[in-house]
PDB file of N, CA and C in Angstrom:
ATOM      1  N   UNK A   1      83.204 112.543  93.937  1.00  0.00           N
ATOM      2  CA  UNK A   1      83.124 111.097  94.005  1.00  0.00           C
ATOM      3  C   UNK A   1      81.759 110.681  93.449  1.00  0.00           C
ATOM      4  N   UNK A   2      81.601 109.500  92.689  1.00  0.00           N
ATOM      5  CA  UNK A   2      80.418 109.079  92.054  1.00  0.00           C
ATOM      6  C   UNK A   2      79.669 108.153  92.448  1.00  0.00           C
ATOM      7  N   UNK A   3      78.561 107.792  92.593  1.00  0.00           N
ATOM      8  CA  UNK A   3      77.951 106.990  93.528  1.00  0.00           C
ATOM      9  C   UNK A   3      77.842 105.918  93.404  1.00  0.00           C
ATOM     10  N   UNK A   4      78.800 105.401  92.519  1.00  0.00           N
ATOM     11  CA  UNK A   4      79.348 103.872  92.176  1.00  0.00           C
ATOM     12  C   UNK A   4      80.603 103.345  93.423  1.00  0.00           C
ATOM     13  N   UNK A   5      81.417 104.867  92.565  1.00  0.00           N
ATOM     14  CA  UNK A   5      82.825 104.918  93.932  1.00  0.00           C
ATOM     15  C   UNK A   5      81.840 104.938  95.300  1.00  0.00           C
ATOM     16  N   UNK A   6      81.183 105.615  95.887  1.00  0.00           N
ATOM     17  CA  UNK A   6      80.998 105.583  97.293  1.00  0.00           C
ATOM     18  C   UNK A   6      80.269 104.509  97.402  1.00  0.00           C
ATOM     19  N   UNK A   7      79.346 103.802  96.861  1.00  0.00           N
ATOM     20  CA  UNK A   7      78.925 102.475  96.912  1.00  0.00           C
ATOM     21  C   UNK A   7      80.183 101.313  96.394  1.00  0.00           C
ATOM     22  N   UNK A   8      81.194 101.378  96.012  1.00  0.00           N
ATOM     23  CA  UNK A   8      82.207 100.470  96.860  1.00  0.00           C
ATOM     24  C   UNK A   8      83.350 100.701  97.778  1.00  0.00           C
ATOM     25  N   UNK A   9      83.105 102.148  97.975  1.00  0.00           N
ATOM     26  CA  UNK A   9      83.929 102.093  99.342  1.00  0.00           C
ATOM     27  C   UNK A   9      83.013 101.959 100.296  1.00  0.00           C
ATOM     28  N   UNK A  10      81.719 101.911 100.669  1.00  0.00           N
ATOM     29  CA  UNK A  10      81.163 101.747 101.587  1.00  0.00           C
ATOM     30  C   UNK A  10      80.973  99.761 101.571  1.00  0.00           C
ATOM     31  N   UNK A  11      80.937  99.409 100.771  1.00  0.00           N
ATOM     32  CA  UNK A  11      80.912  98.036 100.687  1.00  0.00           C
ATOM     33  C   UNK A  11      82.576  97.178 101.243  1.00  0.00           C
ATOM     34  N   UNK A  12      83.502  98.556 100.697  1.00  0.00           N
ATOM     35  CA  UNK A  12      85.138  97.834 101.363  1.00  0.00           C
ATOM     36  C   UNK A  12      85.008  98.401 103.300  1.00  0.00           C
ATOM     37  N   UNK A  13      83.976  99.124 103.815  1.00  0.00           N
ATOM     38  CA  UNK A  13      83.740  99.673 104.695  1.00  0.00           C
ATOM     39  C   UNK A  13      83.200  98.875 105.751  1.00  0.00           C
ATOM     40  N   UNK A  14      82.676  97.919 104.949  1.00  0.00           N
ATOM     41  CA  UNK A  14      82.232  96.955 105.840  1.00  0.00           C
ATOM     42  C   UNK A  14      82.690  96.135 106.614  1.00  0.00           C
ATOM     43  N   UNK A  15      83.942  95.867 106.156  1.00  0.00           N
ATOM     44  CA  UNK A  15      84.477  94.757 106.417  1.00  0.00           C
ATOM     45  C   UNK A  15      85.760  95.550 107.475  1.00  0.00           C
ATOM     46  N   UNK A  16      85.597  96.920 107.675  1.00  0.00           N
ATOM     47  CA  UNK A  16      86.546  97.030 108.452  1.00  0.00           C
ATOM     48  C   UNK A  16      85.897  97.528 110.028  1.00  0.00           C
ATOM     49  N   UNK A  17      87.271  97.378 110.585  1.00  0.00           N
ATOM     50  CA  UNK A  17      86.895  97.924 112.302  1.00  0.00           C
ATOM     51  C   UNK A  17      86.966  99.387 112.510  1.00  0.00           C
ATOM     52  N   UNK A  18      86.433  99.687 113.688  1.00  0.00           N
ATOM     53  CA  UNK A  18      86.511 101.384 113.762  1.00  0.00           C
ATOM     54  C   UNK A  18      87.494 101.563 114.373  1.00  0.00           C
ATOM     55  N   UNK A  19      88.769 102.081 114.104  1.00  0.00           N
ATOM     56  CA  UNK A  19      90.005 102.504 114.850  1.00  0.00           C
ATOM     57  C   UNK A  19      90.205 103.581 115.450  1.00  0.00           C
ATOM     58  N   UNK A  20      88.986 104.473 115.298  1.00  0.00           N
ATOM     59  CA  UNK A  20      89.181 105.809 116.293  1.00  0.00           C
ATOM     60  C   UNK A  20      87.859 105.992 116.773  1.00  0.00           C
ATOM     61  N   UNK A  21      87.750 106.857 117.805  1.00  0.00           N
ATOM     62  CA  UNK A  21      86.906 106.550 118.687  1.00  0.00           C
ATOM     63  C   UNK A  21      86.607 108.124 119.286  1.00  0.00           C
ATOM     64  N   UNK A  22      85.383 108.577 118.989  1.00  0.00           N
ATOM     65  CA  UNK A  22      85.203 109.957 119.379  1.00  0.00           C
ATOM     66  C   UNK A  22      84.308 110.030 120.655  1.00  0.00           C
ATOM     67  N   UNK A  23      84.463 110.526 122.070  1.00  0.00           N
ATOM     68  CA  UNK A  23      83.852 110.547 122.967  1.00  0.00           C
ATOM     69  C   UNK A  23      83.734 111.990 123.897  1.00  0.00           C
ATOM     70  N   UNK A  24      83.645 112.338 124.604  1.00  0.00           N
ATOM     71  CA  UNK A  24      83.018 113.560 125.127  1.00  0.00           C
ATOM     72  C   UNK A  24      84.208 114.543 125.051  1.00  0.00           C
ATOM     73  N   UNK A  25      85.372 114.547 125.241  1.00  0.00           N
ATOM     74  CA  UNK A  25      86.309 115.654 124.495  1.00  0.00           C
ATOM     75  C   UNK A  25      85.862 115.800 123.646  1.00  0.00           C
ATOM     76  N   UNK A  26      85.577 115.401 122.469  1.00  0.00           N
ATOM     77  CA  UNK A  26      84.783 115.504 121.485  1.00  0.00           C
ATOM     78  C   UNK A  26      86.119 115.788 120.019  1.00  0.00           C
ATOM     79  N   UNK A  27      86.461 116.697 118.967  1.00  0.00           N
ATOM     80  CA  UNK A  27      87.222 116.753 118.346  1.00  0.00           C
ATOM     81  C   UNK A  27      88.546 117.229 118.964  1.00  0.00           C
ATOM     82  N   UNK A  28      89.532 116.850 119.254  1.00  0.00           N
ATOM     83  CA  UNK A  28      91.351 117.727 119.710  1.00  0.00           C
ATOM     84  C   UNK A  28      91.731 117.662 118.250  1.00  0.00           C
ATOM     85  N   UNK A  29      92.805 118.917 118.470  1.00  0.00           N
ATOM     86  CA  UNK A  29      93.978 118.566 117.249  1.00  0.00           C
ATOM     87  C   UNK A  29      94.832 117.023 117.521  1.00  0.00           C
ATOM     88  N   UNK A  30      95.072 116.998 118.275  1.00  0.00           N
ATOM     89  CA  UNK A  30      95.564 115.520 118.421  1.00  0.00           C
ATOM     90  C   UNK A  30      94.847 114.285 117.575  1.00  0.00           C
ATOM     91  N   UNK A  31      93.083 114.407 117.695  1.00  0.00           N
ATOM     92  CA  UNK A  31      92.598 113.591 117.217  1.00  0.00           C
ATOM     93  C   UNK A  31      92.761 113.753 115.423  1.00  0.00           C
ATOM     94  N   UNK A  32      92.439 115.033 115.536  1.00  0.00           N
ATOM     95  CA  UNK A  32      92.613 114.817 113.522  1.00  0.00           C
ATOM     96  C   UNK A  32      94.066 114.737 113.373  1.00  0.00           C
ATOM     97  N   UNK A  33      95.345 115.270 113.837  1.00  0.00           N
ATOM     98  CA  UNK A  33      96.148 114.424 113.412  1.00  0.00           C
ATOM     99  C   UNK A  33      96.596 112.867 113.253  1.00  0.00           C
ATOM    100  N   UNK A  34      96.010 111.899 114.286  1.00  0.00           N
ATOM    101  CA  UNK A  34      95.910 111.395 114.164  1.00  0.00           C
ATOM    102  C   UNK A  34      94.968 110.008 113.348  1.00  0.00           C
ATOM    103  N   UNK A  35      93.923 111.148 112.922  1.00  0.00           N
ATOM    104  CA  UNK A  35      93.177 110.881 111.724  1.00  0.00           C
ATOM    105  C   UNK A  35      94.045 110.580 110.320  1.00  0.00           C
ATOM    106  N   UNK A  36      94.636 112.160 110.181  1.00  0.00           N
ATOM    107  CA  UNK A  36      94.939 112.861 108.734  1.00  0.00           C
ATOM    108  C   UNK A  36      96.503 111.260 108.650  1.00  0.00           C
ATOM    109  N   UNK A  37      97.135 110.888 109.788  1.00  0.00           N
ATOM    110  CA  UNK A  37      97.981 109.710 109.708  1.00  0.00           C
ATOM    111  C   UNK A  37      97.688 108.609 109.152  1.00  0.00           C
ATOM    112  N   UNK A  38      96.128 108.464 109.915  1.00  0.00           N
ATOM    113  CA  UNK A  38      95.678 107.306 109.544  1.00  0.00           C
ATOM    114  C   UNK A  38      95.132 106.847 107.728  1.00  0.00           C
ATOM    115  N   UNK A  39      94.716 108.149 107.685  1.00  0.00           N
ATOM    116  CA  UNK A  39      93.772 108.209 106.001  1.00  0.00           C
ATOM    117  C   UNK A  39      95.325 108.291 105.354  1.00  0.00           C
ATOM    118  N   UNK A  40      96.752 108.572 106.052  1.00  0.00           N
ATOM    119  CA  UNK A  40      97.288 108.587 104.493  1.00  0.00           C
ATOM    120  C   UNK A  40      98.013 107.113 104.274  1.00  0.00           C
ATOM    121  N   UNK A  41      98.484 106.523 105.610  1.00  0.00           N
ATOM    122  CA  UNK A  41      98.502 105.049 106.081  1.00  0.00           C
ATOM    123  C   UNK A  41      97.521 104.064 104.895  1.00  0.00           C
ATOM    124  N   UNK A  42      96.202 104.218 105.308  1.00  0.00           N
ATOM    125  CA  UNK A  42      95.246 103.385 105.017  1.00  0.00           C
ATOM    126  C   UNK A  42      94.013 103.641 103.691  1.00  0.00           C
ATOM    127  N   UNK A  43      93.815 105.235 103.403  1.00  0.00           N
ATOM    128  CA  UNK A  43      93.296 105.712 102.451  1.00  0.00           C
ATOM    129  C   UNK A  43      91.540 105.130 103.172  1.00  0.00           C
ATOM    130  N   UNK A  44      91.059 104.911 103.998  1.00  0.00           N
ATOM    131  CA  UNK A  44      89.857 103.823 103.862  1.00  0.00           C
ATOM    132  C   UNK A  44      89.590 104.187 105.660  1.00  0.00           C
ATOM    133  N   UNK A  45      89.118 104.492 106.578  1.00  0.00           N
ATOM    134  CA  UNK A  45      89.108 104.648 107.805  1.00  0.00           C
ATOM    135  C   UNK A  45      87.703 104.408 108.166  1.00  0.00           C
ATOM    136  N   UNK A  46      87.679 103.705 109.438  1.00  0.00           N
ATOM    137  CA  UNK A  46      85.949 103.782 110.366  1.00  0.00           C
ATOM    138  C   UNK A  46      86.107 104.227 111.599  1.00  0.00           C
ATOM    139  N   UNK A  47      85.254 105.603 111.661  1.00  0.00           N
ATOM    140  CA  UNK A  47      84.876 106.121 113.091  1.00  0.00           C
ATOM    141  C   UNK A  47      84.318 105.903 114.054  1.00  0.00           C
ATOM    142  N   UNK A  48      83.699 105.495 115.080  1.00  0.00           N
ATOM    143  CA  UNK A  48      82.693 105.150 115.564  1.00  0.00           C
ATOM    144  C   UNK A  48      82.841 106.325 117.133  1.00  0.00           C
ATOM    145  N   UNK A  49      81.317 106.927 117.024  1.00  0.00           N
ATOM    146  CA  UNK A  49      80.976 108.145 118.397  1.00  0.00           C
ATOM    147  C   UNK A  49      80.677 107.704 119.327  1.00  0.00           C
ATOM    148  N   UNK A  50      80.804 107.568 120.258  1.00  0.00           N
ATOM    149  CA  UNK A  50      80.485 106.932 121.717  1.00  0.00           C
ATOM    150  C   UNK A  50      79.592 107.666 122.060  1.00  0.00           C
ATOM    151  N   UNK A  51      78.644 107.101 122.804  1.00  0.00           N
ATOM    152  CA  UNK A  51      77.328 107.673 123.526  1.00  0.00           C
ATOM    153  C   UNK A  51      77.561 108.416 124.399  1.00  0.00           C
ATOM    154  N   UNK A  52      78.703 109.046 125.282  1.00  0.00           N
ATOM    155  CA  UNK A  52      78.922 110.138 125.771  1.00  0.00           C
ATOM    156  C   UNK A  52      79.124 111.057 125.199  1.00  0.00           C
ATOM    157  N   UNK A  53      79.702 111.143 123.706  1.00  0.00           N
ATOM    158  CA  UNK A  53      79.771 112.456 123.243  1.00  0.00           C
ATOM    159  C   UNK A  53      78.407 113.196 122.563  1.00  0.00           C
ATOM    160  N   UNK A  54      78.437 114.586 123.082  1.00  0.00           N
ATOM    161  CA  UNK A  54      77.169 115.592 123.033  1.00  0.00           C
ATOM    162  C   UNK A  54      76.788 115.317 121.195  1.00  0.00           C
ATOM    163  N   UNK A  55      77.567 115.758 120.759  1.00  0.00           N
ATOM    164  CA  UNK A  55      77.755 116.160 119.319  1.00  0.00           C
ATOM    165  C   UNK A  55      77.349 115.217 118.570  1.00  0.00           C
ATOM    166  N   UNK A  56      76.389 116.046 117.128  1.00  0.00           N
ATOM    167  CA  UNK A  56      75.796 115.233 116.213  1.00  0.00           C
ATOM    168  C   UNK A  56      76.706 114.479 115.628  1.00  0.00           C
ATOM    169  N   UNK A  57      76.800 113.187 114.765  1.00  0.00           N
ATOM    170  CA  UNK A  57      77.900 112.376 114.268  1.00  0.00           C
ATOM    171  C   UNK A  57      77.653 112.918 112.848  1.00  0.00           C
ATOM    172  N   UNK A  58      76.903 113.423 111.863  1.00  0.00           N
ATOM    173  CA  UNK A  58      77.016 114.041 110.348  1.00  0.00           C
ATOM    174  C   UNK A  58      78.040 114.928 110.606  1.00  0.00           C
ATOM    175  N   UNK A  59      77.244 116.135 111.836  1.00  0.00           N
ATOM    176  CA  UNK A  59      78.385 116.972 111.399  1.00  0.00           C
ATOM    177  C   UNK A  59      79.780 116.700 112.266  1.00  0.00           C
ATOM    178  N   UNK A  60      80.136 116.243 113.090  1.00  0.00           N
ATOM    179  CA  UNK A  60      81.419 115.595 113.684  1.00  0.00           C
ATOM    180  C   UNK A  60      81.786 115.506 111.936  1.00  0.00           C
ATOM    181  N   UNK A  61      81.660 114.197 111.567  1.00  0.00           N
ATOM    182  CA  UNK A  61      82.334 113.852 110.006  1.00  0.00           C
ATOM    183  C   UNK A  61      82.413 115.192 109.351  1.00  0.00           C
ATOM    184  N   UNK A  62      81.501 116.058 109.245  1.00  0.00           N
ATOM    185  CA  UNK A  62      81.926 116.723 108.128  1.00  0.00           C
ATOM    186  C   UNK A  62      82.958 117.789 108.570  1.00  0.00           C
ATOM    187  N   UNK A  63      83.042 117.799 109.854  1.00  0.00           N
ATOM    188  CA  UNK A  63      84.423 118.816 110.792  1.00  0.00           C
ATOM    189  C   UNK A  63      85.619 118.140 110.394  1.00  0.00           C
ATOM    190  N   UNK A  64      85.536 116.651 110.828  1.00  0.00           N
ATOM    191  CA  UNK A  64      87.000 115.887 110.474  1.00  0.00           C
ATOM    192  C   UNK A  64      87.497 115.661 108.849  1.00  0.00           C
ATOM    193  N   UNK A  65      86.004 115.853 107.802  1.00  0.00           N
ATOM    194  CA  UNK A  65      86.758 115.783 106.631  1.00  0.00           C
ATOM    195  C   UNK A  65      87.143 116.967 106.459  1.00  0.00           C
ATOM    196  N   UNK A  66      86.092 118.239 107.010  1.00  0.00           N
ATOM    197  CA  UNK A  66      87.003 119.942 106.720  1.00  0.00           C
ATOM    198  C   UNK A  66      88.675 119.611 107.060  1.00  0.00           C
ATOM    199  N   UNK A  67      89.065 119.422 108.209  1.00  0.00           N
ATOM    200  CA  UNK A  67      90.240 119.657 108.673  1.00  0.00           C
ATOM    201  C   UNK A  67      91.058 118.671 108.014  1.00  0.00           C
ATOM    202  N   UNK A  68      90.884 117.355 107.187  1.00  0.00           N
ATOM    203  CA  UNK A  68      91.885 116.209 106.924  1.00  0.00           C
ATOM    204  C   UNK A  68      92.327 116.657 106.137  1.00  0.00           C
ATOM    205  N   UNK A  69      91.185 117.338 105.362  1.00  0.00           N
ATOM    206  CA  UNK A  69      90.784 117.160 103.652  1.00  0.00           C
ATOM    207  C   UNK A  69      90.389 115.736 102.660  1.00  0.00           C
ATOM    208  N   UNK A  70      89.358 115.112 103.701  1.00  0.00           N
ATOM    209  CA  UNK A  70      89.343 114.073 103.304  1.00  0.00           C
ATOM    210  C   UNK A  70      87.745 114.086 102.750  1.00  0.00           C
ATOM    211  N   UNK A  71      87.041 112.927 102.089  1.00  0.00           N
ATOM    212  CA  UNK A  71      85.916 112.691 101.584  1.00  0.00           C
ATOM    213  C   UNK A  71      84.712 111.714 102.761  1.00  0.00           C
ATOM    214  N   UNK A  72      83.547 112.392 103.171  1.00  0.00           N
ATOM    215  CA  UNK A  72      82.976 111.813 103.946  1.00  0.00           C
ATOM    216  C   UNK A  72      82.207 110.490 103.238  1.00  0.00           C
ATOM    217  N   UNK A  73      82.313 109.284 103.178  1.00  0.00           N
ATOM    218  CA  UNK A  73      82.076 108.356 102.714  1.00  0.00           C
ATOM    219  C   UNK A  73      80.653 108.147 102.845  1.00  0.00           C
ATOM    220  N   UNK A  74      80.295 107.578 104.167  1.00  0.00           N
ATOM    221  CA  UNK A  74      78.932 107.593 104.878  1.00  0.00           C
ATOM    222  C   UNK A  74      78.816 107.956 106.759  1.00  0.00           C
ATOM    223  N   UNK A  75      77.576 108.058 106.940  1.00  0.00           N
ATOM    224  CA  UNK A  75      77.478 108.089 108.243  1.00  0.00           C
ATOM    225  C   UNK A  75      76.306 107.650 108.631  1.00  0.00           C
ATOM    226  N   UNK A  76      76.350 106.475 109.256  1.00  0.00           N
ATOM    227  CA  UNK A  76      75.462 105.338 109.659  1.00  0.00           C
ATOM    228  C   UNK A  76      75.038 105.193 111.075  1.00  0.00           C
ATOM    229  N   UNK A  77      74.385 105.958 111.924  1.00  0.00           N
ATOM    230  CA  UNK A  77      74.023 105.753 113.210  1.00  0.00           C
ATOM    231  C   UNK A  77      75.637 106.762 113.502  1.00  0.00           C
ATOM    232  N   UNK A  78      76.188 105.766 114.245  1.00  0.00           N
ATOM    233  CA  UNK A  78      77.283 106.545 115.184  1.00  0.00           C
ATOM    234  C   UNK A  78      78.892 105.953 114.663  1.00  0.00           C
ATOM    235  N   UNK A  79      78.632 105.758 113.299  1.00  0.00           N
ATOM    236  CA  UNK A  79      79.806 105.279 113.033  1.00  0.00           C
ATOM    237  C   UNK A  79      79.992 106.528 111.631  1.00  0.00           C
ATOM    238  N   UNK A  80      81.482 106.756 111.257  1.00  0.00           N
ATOM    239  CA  UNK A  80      81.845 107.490 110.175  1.00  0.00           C
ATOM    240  C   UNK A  80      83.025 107.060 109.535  1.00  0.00           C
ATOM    241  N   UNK A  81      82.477 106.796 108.400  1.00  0.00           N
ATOM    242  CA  UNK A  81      83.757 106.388 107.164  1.00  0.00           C
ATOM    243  C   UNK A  81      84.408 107.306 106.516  1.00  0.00           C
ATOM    244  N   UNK A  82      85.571 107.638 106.291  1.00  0.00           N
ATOM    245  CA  UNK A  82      86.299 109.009 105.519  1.00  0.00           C
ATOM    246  C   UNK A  82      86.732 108.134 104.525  1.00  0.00           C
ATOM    247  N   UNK A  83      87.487 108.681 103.475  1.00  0.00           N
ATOM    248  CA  UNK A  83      88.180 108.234 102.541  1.00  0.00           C
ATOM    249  C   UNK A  83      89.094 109.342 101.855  1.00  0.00           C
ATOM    250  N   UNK A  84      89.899 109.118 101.873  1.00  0.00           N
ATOM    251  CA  UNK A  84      91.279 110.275 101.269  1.00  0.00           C
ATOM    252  C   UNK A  84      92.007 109.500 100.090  1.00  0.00           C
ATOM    253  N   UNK A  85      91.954 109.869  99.011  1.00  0.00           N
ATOM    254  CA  UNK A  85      93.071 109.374  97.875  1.00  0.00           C
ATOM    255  C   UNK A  85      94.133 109.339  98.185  1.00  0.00           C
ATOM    256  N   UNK A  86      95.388 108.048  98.687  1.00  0.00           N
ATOM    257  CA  UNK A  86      96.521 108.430  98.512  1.00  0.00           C
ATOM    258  C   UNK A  86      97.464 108.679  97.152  1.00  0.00           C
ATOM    259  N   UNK A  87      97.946 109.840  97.415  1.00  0.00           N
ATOM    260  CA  UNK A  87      98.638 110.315  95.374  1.00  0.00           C
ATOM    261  C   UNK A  87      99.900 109.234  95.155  1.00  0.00           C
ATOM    262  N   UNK A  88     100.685 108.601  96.559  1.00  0.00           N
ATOM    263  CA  UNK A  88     101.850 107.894  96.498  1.00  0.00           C
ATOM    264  C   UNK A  88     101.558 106.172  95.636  1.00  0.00           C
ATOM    265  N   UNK A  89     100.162 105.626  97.052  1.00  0.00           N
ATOM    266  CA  UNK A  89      99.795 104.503  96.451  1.00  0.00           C
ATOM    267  C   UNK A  89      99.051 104.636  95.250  1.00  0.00           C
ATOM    268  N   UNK A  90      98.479 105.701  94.525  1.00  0.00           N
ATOM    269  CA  UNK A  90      98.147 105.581  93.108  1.00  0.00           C
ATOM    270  C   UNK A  90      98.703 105.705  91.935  1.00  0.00           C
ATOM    271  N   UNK A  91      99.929 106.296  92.533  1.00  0.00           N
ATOM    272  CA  UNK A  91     101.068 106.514  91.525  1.00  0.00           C
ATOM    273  C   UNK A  91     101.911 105.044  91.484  1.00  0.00           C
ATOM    274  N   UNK A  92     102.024 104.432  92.747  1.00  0.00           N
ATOM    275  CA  UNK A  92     102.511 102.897  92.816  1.00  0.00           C
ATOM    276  C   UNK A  92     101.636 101.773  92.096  1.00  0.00           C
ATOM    277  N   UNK A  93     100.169 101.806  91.713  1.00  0.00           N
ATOM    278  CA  UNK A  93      99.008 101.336  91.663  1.00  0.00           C
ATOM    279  C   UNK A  93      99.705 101.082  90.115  1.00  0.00           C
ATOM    280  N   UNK A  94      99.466 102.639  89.387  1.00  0.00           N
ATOM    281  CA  UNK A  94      99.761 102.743  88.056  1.00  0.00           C
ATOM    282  C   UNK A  94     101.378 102.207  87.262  1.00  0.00           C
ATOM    283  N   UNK A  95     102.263 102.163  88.034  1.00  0.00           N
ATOM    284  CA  UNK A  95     103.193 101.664  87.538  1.00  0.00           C
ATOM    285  C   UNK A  95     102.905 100.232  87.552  1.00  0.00           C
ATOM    286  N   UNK A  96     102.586  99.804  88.999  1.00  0.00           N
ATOM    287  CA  UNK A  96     102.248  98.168  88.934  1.00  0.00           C
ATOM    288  C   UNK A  96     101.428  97.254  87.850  1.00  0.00           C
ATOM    289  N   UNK A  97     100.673  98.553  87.383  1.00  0.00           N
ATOM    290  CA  UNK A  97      99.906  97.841  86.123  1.00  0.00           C
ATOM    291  C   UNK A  97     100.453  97.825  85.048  1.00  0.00           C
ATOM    292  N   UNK A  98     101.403  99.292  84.921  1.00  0.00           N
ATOM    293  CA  UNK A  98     101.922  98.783  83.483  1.00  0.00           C
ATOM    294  C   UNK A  98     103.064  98.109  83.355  1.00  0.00           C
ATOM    295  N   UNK A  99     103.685  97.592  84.112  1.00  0.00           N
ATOM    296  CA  UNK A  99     104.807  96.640  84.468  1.00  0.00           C
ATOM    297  C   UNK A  99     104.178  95.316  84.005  1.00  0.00           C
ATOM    298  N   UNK A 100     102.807  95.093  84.019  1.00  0.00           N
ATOM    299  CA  UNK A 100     102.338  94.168  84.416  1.00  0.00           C
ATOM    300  C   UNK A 100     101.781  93.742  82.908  1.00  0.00           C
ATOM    301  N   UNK A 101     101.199  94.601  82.072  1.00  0.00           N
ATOM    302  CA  UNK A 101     100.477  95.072  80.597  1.00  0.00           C
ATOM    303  C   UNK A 101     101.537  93.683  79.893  1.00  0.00           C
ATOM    304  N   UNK A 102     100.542  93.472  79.265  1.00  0.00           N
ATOM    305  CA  UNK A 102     101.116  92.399  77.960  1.00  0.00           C
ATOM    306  C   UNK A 102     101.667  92.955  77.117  1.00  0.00           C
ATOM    307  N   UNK A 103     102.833  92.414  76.393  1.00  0.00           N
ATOM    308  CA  UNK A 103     103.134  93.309  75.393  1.00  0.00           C
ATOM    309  C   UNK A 103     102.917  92.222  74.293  1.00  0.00           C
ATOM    310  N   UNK A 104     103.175  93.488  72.951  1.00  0.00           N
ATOM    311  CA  UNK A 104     102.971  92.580  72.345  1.00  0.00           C
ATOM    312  C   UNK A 104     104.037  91.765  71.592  1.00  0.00           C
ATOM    313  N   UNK A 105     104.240  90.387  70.488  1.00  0.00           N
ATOM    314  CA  UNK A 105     105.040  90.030  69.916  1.00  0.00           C
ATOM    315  C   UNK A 105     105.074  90.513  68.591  1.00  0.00           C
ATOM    316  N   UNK A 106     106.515  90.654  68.846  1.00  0.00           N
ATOM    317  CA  UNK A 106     106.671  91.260  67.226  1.00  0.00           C
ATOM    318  C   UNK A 106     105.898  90.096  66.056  1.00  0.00           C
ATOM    319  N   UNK A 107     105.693  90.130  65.075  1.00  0.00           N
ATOM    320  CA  UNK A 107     104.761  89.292  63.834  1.00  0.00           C
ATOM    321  C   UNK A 107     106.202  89.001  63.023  1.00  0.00           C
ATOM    322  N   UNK A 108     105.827  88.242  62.887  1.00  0.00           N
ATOM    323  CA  UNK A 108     107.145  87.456  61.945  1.00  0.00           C
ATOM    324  C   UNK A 108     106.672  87.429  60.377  1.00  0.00           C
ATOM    325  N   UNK A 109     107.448  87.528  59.576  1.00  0.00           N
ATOM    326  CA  UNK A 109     106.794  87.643  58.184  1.00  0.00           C
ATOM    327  C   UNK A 109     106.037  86.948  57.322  1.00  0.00           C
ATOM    328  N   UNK A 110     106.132  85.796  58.136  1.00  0.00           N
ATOM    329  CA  UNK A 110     105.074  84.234  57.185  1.00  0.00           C
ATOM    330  C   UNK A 110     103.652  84.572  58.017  1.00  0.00           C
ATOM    331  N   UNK A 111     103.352  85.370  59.079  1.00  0.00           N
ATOM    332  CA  UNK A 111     102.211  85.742  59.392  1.00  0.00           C
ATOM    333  C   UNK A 111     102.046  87.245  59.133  1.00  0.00           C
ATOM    334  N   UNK A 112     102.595  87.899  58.842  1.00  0.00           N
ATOM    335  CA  UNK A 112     102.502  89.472  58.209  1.00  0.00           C
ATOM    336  C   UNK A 112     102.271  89.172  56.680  1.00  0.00           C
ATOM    337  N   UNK A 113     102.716  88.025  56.334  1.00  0.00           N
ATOM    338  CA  UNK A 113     102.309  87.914  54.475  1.00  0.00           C
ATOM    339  C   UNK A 113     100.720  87.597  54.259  1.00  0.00           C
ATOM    340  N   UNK A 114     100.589  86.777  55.272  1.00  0.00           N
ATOM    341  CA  UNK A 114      99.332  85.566  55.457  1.00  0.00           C
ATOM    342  C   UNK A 114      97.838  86.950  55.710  1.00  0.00           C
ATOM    343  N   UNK A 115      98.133  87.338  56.566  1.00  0.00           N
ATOM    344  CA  UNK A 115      97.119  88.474  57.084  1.00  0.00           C
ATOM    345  C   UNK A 115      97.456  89.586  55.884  1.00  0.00           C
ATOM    346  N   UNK A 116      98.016  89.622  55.109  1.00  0.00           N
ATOM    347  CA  UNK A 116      98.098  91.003  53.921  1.00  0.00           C
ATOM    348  C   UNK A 116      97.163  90.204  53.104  1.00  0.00           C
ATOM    349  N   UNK A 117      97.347  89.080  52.601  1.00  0.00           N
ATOM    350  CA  UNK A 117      96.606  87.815  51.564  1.00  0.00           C
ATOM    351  C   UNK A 117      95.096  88.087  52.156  1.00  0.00           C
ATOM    352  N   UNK A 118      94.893  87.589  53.532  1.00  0.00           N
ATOM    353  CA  UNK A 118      93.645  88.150  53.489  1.00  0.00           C
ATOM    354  C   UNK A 118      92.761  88.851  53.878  1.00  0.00           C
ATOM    355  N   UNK A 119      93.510  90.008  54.224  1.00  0.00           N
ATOM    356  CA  UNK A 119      92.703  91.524  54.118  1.00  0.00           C
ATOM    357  C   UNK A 119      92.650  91.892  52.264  1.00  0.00           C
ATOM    358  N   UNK A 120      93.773  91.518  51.755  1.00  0.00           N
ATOM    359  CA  UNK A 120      93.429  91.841  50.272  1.00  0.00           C
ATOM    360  C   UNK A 120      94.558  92.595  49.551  1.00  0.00           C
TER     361      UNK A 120
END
């Protein structure tokens, strides 16, 4: 990821809430599945560590992106942003655009004569 991309997903990061919530259990399989749901749901996720849990919050994130397979975005005090590419919505992304692409009009011959005249 390039530090353009993580400087606007951390900027789309802002604007969201933290939907999971890590506290003195600290990581379950339960929790990263319910992670790995969320990143393929949303592609874009915010963590936030509660002051009961022991555990550093860098490496917490970098445990939950080992296990998602996701990209650690940032980690800001006690909050953690992941980010996972979804392959479905980018494959939906890309059709939507070219559905969308102008095409062009065929040239009719009183303007195919006109443009031969003056190119030469």
């Amino acid at each position: 990821m390039t530090s353009k991309e993580r400087a606007g997903l951390r900027a789309q990061a802002m604007k969201l809430d933290s939907i999971f919530q890590i506290g003195k259990a600290s990581l379950t399989p339960q929790f990263v599945e319910a992670v790995k749901d969320a990143l393929a749901a949303r592609e874009l996720i915010k963590i936030s560590v509660l002051k009961n849990c022991a555990d550093d919050p860098a490496e917490l994130a970098e445990i939950v992106s080992e296990r998602t397979g996701s990209q650690v975005v940032q980690v800001i005090g006690k909050k953690i942003v992941l980010y996972k590419k979804n392959m479905e919505k980018e494959e939906k992304r890309r059709r939507a655009v070219k559905s969308q692409a102008v095409k062009k009009k065929p040239v009719s011959d009183k303007v195919a004569a006109k443009r031969a005249r003056r190119n030469g």
